[in-house]
C-alpha atoms as a PDB file:
ATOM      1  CA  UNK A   1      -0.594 -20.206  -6.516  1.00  0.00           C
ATOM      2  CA  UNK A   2       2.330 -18.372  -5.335  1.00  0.00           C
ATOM      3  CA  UNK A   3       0.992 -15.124  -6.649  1.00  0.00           C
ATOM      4  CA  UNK A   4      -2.118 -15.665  -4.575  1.00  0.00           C
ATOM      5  CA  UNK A   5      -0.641 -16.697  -1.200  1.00  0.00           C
ATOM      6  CA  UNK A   6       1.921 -13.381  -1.676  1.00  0.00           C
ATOM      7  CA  UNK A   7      -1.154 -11.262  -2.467  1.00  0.00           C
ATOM      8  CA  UNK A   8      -3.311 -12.882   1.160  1.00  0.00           C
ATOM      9  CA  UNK A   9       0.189 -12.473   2.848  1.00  0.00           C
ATOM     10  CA  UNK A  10       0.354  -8.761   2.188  1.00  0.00           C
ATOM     11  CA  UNK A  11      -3.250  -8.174   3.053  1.00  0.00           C
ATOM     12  CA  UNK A  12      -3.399 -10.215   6.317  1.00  0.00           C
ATOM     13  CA  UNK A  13       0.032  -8.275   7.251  1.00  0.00           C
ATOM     14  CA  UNK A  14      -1.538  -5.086   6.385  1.00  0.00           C
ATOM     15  CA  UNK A  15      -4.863  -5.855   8.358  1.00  0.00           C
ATOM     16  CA  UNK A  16      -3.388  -7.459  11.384  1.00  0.00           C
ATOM     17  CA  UNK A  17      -0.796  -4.573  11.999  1.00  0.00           C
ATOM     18  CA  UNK A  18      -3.647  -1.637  11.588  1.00  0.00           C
ATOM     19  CA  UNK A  19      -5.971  -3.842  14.071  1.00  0.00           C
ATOM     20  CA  UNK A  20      -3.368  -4.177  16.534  1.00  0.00           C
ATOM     21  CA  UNK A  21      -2.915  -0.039  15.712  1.00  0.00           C
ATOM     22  CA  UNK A  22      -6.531   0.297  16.228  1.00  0.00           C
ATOM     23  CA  UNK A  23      -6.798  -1.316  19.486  1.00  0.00           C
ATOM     24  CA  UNK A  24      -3.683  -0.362  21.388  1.00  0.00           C
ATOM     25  CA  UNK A  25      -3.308   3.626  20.608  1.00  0.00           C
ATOM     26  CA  UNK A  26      -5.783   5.992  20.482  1.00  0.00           C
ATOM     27  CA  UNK A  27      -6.413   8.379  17.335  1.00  0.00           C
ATOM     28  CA  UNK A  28      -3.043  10.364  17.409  1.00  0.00           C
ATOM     29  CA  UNK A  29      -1.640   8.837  19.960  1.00  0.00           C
ATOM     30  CA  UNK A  30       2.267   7.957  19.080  1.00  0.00           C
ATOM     31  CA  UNK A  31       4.764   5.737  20.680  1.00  0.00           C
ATOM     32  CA  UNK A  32       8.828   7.195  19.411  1.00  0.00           C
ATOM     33  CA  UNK A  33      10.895   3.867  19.272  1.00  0.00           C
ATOM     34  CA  UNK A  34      13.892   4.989  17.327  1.00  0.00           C
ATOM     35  CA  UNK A  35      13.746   9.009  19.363  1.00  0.00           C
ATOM     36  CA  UNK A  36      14.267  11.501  16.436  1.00  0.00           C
ATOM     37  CA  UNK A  37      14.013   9.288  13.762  1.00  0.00           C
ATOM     38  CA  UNK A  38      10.747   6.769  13.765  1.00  0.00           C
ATOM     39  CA  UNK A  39       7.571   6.332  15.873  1.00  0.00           C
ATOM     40  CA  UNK A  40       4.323   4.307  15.905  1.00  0.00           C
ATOM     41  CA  UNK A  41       1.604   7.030  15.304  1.00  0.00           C
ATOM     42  CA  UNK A  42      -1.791   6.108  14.660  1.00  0.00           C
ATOM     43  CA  UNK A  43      -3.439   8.263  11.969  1.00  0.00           C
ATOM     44  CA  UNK A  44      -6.422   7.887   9.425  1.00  0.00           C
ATOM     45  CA  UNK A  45      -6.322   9.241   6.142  1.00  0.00           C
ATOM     46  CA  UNK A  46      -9.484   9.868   4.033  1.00  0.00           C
ATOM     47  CA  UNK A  47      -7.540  11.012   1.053  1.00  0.00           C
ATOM     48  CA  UNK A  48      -4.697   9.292  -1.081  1.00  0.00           C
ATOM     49  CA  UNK A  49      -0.855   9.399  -0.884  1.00  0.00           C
ATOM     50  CA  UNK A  50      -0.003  12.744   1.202  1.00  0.00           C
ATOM     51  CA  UNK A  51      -3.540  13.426   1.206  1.00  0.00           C
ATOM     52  CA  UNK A  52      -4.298  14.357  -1.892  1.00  0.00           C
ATOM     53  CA  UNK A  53      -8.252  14.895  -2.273  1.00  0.00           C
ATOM     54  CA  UNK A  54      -8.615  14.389   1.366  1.00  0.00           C
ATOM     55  CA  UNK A  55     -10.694  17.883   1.488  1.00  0.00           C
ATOM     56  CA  UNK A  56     -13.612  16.505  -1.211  1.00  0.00           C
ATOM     57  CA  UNK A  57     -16.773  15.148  -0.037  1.00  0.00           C
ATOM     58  CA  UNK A  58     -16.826  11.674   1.205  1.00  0.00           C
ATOM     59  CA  UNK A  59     -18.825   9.917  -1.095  1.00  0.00           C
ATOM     60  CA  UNK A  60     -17.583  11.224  -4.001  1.00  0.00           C
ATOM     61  CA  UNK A  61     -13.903  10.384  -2.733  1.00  0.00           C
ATOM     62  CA  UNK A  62     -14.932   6.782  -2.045  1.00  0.00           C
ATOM     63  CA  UNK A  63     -16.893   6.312  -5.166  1.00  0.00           C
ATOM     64  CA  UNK A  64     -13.500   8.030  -7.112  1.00  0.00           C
ATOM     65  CA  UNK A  65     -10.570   6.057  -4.973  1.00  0.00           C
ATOM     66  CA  UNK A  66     -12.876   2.446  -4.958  1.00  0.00           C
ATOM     67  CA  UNK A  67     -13.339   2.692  -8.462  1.00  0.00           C
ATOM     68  CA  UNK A  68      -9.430   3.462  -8.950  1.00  0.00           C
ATOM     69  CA  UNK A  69      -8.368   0.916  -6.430  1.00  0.00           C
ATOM     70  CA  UNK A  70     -10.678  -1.921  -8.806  1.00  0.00           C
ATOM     71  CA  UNK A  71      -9.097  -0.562 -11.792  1.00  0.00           C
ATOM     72  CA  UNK A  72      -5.527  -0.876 -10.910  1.00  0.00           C
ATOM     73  CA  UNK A  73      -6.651  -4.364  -9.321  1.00  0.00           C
ATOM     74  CA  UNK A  74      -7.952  -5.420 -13.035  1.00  0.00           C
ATOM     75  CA  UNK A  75      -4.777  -4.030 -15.211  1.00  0.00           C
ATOM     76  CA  UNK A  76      -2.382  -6.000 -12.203  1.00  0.00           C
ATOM     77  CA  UNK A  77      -4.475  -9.301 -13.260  1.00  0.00           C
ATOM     78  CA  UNK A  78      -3.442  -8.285 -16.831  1.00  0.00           C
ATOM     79  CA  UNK A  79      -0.125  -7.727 -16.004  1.00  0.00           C
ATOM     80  CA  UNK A  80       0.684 -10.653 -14.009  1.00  0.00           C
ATOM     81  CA  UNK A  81      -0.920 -13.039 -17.187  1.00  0.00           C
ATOM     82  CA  UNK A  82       1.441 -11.354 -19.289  1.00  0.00           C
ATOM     83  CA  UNK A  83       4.284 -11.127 -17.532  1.00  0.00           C
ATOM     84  CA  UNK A  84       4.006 -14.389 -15.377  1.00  0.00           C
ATOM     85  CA  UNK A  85       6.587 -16.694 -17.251  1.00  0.00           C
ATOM     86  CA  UNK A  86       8.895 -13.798 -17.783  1.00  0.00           C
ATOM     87  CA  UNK A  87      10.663 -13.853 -14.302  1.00  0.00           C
ATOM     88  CA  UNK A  88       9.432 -14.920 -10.417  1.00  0.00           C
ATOM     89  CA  UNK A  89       9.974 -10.494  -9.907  1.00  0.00           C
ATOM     90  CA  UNK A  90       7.276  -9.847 -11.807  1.00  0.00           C
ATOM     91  CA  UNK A  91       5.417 -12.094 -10.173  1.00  0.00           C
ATOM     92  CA  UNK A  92       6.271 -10.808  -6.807  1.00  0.00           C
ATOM     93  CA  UNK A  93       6.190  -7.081  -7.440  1.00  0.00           C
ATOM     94  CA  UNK A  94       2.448  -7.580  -9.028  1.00  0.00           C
ATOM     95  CA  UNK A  95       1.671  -9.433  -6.028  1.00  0.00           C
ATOM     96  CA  UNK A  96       3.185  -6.796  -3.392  1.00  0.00           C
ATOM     97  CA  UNK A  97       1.102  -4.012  -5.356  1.00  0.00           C
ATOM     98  CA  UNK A  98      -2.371  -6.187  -5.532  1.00  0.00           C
ATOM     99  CA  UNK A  99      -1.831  -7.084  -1.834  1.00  0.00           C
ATOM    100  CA  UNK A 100      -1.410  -3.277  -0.922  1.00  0.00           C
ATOM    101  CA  UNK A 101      -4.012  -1.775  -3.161  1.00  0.00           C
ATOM    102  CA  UNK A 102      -6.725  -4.205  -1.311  1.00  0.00           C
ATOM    103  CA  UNK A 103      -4.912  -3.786   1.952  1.00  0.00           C
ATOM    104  CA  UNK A 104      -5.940  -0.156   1.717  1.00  0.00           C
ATOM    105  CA  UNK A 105      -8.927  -0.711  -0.305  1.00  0.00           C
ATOM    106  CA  UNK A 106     -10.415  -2.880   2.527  1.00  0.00           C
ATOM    107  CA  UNK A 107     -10.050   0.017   4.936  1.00  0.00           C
ATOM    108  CA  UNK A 108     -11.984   2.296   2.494  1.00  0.00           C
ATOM    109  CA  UNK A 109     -14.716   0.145   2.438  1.00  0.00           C
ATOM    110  CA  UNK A 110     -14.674  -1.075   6.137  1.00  0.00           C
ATOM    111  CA  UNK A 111     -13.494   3.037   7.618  1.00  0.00           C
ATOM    112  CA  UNK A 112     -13.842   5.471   4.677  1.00  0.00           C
ATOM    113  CA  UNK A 113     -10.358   6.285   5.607  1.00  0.00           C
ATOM    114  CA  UNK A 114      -7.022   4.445   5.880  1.00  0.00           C
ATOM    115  CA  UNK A 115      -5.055   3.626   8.913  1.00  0.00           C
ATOM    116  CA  UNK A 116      -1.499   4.437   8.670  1.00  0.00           C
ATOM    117  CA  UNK A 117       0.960   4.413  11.643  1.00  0.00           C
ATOM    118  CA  UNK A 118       4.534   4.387  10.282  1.00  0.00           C
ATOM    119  CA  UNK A 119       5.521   7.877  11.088  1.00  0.00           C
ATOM    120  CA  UNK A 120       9.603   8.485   9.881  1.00  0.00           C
ATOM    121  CA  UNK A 121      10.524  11.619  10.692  1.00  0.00           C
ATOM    122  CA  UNK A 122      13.702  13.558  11.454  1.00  0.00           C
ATOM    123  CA  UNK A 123      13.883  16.365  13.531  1.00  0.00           C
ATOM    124  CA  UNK A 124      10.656  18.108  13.350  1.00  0.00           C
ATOM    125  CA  UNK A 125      10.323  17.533   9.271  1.00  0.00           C
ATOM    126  CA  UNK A 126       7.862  13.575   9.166  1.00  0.00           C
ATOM    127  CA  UNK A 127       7.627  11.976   5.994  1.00  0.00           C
ATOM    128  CA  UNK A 128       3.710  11.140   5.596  1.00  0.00           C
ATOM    129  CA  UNK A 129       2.640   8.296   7.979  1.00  0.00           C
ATOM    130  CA  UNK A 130       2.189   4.825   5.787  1.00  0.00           C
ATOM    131  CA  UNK A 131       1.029   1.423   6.861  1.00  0.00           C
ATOM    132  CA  UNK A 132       2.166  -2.086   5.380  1.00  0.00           C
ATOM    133  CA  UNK A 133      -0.073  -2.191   2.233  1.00  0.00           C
ATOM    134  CA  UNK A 134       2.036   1.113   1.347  1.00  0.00           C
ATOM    135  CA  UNK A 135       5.170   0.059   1.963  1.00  0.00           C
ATOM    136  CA  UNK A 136       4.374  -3.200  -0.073  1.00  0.00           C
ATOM    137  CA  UNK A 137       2.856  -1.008  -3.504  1.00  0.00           C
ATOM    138  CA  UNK A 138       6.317   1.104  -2.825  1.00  0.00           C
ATOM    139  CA  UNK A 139       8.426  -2.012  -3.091  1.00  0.00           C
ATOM    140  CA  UNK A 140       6.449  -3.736  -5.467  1.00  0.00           C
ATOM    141  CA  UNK A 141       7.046  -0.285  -8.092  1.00  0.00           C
ATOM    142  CA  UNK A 142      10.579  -0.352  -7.007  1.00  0.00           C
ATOM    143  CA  UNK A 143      10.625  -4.508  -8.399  1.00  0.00           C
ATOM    144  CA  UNK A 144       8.524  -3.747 -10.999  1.00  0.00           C
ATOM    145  CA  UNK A 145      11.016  -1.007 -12.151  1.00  0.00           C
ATOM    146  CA  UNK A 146      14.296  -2.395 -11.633  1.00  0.00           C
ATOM    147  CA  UNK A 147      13.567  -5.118 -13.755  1.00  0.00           C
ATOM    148  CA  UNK A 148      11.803  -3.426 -16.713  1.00  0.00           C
ATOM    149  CA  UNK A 149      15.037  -0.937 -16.766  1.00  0.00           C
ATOM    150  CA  UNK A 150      17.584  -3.636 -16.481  1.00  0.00           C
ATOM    151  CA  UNK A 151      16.404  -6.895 -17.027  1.00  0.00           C
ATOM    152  CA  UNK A 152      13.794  -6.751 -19.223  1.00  0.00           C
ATOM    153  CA  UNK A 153      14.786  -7.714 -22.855  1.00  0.00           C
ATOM    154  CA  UNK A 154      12.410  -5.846 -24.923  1.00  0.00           C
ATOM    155  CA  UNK A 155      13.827  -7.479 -28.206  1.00  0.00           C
ATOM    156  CA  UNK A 156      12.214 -10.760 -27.004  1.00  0.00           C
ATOM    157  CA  UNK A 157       8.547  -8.894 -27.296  1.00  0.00           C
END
């Protein structure tokens, strides 16, 4: 149950935070809060992370990242039956990457594109704008990883 809830947590997160995006700025339109450093900037992307295959043809993209984004939902559903009773991190981390991958897969379906709006940037140089579902796959891996590479004990497998 606790994997569940985590997973609708991320997702309603995700959602709520691009709606509010959505209606309060228009399409480019950025708010700095931390000057230098990190504004609100609302952007769509149609491709993946950094916008990779954002130049192919729509339906072709959709079909490709759709069918990805179902895939990755199906091994995580693996994943979390194997790993469940292992430790509560797995548990989380799978969670944090399901809720992201159908935070942003819900935007492909609903927008053909993704809503990001965390824009970090220093200077003139900006790190690729990301939303919540992102930042919740990134610190899922980061879980997922730190435990396989020092907590796991493979000799119990």
């Amino acid at each position: 149950m606790r994997f569940v809830m985590l997973i609708v947590l991320v997702i309603v997160l995700d959602q709520l935070s691009k709606l509010w995006i959505v209606g309060n700025f228009s399409l480019y339109e950025s708010l700095p809060l931390i000057p230098g450093f990190f504004s609100l900037t609302y952007l769509t992307n149609t491709g993946a992370a950094f916008g990779i295959l954002a130049g192919q043809p729509a339906l072709w993209r959709q079909i490709f990242f759709v069918g990805v984004g179902l895939v990755a939902l199906v091994v995580i559903c693996f994943m979390y039956r194997r790993l469940r009773n292992d430790s509560t991190w797995y548990e989380v981390a799978l969670a944090f990457i399901a809720g992201g991958a159908i935070g942003n897969l819900v935007d492909r379906l609903r927008l053909g594109s993704v809503v990001d709006f965390l824009d970090v940037y220093v200077g003139t140089h900006h790190w690729p704008a990301f939303n919540v579902a992102d930042s919740a796959i990134t610190v899922g891996v980061a879980i997922f990883l730190v435990m396989n590479i020092f907590f796991d004990d493979k000799s119990t497998r």
